[in-house]
Protein backbone atom coordinates (compact mmCIF):
# COMPACT_ATOMS: atom_id res chain seq x y z
CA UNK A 1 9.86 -8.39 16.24
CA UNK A 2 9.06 -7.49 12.53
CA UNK A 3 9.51 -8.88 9.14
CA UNK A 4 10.02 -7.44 5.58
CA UNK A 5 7.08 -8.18 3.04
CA UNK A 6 5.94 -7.45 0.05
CA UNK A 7 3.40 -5.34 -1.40
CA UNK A 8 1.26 -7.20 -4.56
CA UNK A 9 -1.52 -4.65 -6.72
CA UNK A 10 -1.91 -1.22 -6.41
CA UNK A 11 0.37 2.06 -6.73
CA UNK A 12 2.91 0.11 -4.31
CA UNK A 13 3.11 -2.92 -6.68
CA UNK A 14 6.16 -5.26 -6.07
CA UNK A 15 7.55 -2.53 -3.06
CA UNK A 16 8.65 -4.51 -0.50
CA UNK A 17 7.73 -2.69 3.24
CA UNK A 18 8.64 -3.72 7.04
CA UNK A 19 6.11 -4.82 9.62
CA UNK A 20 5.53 -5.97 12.71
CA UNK A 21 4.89 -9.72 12.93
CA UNK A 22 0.80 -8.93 13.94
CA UNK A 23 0.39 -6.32 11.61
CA UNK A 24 -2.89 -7.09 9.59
CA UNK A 25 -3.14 -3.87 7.15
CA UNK A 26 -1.17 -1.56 5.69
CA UNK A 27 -2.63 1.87 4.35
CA UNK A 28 -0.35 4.04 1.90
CA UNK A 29 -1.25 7.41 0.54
CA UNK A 30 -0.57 8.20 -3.16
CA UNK A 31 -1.02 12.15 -4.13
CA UNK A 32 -2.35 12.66 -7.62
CA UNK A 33 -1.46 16.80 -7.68
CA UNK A 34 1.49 18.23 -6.24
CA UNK A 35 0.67 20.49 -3.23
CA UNK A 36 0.17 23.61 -4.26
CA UNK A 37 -0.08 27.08 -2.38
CA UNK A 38 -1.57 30.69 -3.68
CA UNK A 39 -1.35 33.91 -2.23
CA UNK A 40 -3.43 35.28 -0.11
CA UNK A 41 -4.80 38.74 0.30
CA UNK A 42 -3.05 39.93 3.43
CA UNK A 43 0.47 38.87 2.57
CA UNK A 44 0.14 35.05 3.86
CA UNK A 45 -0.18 31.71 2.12
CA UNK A 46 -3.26 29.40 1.58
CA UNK A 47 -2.84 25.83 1.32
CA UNK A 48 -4.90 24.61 -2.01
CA UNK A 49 -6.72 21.36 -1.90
CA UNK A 50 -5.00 17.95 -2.34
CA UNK A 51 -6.22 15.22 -4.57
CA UNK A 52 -4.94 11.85 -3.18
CA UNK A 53 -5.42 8.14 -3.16
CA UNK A 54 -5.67 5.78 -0.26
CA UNK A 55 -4.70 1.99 -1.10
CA UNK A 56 -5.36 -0.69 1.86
CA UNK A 57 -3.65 -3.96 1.53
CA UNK A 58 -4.68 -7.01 3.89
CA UNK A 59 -1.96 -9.43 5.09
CA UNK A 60 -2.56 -12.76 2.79
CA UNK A 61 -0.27 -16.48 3.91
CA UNK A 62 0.39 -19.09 2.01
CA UNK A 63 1.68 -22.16 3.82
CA UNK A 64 4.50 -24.20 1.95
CA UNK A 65 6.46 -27.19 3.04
CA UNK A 66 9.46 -24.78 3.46
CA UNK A 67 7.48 -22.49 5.98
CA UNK A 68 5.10 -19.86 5.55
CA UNK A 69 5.18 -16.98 3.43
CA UNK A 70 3.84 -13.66 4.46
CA UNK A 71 2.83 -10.68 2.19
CA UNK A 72 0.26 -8.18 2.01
CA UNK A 73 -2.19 -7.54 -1.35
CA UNK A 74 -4.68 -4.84 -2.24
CA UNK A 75 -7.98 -5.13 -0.18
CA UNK A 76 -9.87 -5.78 -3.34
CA UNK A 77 -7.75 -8.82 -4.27
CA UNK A 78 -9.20 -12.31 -3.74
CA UNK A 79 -6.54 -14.83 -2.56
CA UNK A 80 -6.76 -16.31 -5.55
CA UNK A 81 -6.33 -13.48 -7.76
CA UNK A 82 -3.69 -11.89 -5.18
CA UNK A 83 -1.89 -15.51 -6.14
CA UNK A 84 -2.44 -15.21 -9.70
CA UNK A 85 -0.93 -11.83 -10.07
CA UNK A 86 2.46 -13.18 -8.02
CA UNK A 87 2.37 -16.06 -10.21
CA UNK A 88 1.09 -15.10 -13.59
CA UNK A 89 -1.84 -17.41 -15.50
């Protein structure tokens, strides 16, 4: 079974991803340069290096008289700030 959640700090803010119900983490990739290629001497193509970005968010619950709410927030994130950035001060 799997569920839809969503995604709370990071370059995936507010993006709303599905998982399966005992998925913990969630790693996305974010490239800063386009991919690139140059020529090479013999006629062929060389791949040119990649910058990119790796974000991990942790799976975070809050339980509510109406159930419990699932969604995932950068690994960085205390629960309480996770909560404060849903929220707002």
């Amino acid at each position: 079974m799997s569920m839809w959640v969503r995604l709370v700090g990071g370059h995936a803010n507010g993006q709303v991803k599905k998982i399966d119900d005992d998925q913990i983490e969630i790693v996305l990739r974010e490239n800063l340069t386009p991919p690139t290629a140059r020529a090479f001497s013999r006629g062929g193509l060389v791949a040119e290096t990649i910058e990119y970005k790796l974000t991990r968010y942790t799976r975070r619950e809050i339980r509510t008289p109406g159930g419990t709410i699932h969604y995932f927030a950068i690994d960085g994130l205390s629960d309480f700030e996770a909560l404060q950035h849903v929220l707002g001060p």
